[in-house]
PDB file of N, CA and C in Angstrom:
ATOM      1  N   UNK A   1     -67.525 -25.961  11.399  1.00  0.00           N
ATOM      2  CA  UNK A   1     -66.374 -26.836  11.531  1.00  0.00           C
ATOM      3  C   UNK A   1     -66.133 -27.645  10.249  1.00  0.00           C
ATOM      4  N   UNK A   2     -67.170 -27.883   9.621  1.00  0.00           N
ATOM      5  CA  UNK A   2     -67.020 -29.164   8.737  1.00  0.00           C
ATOM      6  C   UNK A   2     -66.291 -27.752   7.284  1.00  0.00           C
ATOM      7  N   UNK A   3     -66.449 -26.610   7.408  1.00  0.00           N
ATOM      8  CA  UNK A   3     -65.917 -25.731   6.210  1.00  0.00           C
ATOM      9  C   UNK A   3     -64.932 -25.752   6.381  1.00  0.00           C
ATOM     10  N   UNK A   4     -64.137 -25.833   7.622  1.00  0.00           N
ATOM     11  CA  UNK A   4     -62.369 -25.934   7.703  1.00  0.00           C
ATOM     12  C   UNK A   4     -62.319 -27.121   7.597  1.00  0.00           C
ATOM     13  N   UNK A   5     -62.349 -28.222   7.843  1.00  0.00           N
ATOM     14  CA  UNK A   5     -61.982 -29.633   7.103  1.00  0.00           C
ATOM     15  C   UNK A   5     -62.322 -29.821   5.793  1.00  0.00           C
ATOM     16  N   UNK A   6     -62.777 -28.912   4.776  1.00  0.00           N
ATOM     17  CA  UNK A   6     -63.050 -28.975   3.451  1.00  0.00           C
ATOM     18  C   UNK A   6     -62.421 -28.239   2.972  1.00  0.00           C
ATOM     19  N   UNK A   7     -62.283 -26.985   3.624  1.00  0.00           N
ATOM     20  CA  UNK A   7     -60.871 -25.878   3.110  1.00  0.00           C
ATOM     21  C   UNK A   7     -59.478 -26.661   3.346  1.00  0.00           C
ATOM     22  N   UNK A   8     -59.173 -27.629   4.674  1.00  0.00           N
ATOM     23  CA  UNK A   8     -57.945 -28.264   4.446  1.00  0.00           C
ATOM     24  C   UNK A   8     -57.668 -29.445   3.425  1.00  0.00           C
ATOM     25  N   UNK A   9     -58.849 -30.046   3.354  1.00  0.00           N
ATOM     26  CA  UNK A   9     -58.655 -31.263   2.313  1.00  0.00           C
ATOM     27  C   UNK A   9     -58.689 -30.523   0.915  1.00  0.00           C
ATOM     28  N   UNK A  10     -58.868 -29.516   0.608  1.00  0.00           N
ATOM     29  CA  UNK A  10     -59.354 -28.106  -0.803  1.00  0.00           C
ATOM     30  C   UNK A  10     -57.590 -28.253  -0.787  1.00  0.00           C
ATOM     31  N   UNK A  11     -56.755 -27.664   0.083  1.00  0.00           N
ATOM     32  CA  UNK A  11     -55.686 -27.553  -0.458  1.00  0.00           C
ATOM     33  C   UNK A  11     -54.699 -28.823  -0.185  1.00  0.00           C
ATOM     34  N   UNK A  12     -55.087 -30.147   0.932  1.00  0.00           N
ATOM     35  CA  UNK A  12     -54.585 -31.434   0.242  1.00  0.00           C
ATOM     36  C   UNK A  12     -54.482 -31.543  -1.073  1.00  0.00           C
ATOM     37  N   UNK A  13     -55.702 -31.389  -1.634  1.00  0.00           N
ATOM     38  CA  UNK A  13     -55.739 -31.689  -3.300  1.00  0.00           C
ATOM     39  C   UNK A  13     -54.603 -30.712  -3.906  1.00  0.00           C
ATOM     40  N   UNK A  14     -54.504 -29.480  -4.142  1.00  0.00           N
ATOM     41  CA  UNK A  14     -54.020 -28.860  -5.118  1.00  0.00           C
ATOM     42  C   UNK A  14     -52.511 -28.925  -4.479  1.00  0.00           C
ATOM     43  N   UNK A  15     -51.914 -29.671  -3.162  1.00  0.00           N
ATOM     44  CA  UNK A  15     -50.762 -29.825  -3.281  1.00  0.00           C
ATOM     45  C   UNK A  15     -50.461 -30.993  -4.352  1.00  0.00           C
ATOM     46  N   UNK A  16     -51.611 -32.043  -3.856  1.00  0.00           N
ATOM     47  CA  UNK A  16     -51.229 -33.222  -5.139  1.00  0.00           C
ATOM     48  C   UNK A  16     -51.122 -33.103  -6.347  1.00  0.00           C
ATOM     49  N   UNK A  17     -52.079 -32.175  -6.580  1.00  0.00           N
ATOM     50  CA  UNK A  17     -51.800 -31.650  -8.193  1.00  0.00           C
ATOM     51  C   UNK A  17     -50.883 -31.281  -8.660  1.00  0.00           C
ATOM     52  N   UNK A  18     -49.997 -30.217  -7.498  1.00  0.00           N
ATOM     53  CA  UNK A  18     -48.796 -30.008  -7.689  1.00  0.00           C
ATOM     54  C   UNK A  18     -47.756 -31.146  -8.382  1.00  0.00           C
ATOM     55  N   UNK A  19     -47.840 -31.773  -7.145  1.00  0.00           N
ATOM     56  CA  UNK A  19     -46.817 -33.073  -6.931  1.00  0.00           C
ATOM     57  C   UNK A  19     -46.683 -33.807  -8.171  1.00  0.00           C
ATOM     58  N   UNK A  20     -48.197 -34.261  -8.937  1.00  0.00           N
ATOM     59  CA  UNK A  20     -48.413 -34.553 -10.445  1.00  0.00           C
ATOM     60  C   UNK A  20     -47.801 -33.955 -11.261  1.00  0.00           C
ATOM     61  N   UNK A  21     -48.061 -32.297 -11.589  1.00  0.00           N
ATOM     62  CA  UNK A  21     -47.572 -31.982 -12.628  1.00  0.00           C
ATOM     63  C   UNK A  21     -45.879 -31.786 -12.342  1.00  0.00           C
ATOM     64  N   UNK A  22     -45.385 -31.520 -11.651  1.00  0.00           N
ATOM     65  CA  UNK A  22     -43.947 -31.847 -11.412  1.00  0.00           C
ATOM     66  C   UNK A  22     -43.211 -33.505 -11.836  1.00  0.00           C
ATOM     67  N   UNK A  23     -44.181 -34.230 -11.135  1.00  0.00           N
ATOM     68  CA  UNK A  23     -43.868 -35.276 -11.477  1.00  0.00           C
ATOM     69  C   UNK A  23     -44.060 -36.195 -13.231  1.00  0.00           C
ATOM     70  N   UNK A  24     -45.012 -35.189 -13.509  1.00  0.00           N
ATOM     71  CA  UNK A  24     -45.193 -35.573 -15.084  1.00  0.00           C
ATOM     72  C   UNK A  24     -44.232 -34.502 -15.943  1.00  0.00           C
ATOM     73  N   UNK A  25     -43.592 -33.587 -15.284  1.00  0.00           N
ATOM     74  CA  UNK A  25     -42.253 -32.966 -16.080  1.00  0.00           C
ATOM     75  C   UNK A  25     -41.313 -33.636 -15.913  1.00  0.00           C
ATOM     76  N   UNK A  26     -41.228 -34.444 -15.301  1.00  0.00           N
ATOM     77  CA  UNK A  26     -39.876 -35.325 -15.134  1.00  0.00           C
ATOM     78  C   UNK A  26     -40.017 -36.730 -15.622  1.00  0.00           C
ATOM     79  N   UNK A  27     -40.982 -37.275 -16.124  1.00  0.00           N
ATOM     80  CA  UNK A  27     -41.494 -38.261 -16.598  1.00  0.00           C
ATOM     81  C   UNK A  27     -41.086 -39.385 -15.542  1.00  0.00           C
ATOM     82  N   UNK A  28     -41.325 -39.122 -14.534  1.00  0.00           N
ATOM     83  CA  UNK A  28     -41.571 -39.646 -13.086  1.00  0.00           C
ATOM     84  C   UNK A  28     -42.934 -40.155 -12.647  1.00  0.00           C
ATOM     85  N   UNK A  29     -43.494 -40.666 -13.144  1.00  0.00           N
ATOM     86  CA  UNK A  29     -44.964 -40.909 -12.655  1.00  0.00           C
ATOM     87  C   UNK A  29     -45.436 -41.966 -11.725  1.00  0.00           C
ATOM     88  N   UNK A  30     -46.236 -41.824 -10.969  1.00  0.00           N
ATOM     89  CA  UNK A  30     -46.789 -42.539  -9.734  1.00  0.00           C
ATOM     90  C   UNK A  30     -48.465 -42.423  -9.867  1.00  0.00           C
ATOM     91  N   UNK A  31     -48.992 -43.239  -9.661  1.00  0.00           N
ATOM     92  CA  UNK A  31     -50.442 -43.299  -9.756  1.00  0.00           C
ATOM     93  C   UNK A  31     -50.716 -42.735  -8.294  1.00  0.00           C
ATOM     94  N   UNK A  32     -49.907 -42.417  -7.020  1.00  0.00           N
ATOM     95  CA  UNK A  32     -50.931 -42.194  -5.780  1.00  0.00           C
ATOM     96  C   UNK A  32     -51.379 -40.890  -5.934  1.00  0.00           C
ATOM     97  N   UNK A  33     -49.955 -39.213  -6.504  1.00  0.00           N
ATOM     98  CA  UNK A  33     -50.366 -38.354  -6.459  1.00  0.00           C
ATOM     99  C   UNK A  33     -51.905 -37.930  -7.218  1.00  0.00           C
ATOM    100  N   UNK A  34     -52.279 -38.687  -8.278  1.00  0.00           N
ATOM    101  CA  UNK A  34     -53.669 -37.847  -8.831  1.00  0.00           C
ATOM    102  C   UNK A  34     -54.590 -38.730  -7.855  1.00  0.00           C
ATOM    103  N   UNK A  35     -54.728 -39.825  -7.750  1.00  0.00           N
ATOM    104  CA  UNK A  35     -55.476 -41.011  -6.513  1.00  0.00           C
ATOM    105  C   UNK A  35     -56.069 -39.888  -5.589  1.00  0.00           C
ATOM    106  N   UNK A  36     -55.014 -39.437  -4.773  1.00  0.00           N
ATOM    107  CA  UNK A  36     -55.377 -38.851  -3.831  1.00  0.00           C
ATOM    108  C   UNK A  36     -55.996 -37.301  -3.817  1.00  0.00           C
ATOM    109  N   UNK A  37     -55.067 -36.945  -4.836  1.00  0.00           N
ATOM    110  CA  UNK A  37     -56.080 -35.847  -5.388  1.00  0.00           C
ATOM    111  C   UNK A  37     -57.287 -35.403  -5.516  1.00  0.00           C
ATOM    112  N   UNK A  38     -57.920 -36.689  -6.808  1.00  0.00           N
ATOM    113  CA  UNK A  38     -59.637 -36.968  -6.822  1.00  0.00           C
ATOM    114  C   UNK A  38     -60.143 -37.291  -5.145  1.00  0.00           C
ATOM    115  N   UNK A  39     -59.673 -38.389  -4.730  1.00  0.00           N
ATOM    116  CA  UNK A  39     -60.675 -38.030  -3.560  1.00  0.00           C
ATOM    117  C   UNK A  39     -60.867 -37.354  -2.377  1.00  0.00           C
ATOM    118  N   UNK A  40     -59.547 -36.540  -2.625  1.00  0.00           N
ATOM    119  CA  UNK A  40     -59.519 -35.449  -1.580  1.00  0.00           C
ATOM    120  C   UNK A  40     -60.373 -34.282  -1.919  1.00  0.00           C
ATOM    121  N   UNK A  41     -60.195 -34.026  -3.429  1.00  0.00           N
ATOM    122  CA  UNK A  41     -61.454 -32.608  -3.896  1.00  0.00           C
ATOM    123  C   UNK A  41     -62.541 -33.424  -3.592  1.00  0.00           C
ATOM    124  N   UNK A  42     -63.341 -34.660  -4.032  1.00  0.00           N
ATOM    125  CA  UNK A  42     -64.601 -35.051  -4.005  1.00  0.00           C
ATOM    126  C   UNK A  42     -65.069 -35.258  -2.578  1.00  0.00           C
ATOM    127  N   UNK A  43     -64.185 -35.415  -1.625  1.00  0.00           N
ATOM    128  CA  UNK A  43     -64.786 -35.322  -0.498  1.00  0.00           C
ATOM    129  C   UNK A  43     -64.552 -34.087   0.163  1.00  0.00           C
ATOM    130  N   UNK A  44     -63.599 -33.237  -0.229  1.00  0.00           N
ATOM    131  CA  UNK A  44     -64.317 -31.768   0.569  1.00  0.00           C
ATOM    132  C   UNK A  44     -65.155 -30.994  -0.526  1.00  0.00           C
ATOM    133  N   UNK A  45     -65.560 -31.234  -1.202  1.00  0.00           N
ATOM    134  CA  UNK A  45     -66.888 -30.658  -2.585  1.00  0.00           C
ATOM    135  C   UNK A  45     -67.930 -31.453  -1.451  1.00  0.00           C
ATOM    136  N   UNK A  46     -67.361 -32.658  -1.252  1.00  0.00           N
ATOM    137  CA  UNK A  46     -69.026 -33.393  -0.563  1.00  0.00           C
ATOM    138  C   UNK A  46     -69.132 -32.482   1.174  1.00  0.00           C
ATOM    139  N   UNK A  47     -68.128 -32.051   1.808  1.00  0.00           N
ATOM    140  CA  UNK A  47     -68.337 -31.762   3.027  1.00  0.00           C
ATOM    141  C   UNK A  47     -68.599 -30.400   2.842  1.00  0.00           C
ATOM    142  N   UNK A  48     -68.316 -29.377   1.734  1.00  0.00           N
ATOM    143  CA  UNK A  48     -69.171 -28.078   1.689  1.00  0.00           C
ATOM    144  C   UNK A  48     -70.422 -28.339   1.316  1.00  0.00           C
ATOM    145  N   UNK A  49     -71.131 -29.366   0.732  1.00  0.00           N
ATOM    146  CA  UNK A  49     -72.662 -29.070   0.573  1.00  0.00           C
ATOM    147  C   UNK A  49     -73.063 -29.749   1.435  1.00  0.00           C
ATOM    148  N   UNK A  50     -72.284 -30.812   2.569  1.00  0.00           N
ATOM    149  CA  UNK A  50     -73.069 -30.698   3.984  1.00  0.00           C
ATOM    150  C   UNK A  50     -73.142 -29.692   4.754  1.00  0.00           C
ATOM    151  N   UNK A  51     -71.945 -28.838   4.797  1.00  0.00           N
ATOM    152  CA  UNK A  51     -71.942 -27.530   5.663  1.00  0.00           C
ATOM    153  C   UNK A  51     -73.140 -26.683   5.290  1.00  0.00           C
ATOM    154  N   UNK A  52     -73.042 -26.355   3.851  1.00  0.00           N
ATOM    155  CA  UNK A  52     -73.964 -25.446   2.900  1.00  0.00           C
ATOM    156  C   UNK A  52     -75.405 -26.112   3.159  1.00  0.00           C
ATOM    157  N   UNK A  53     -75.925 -27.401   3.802  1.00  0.00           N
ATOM    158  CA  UNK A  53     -77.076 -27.685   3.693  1.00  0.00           C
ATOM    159  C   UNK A  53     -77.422 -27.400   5.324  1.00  0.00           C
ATOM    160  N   UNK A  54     -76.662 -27.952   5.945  1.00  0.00           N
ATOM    161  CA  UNK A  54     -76.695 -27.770   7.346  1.00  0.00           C
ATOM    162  C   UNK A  54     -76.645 -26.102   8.021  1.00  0.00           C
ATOM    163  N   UNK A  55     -76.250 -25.469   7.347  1.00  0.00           N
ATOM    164  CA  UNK A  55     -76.665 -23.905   7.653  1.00  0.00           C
ATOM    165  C   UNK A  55     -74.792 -23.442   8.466  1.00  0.00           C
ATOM    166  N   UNK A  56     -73.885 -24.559   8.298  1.00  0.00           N
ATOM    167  CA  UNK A  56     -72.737 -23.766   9.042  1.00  0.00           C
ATOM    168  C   UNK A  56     -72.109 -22.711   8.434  1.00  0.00           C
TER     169      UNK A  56
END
């Protein structure tokens, strides 16, 4: 279970990334899209090596 809540927060992030680099072609910038970014990869990076330790 905890690998599909890390695969969904996996592509939370790379929509934000999206959202960033769009938004840095338009010289539109907002500090939430990369914000949320970082801690959306760092916490599903952290919930695959609980899965990966826990044997799911």
């Amino acid at each position: 279970m905890l690998i599909y809540v890390a695969m969904i927060l996996g592509a939370v992030s790379v929509v934000c990334i999206g959202l960033t680099a769009r938004r840095l072609a338009t010289d539109r910038f907002a500090l939430t899209p990369p914000l949320t970014a970082l801690c959306t990869a760092l916490l599903s990076v952290a919930l695959m090596l609980a899965a990966a330790y826990t044997g799911q």
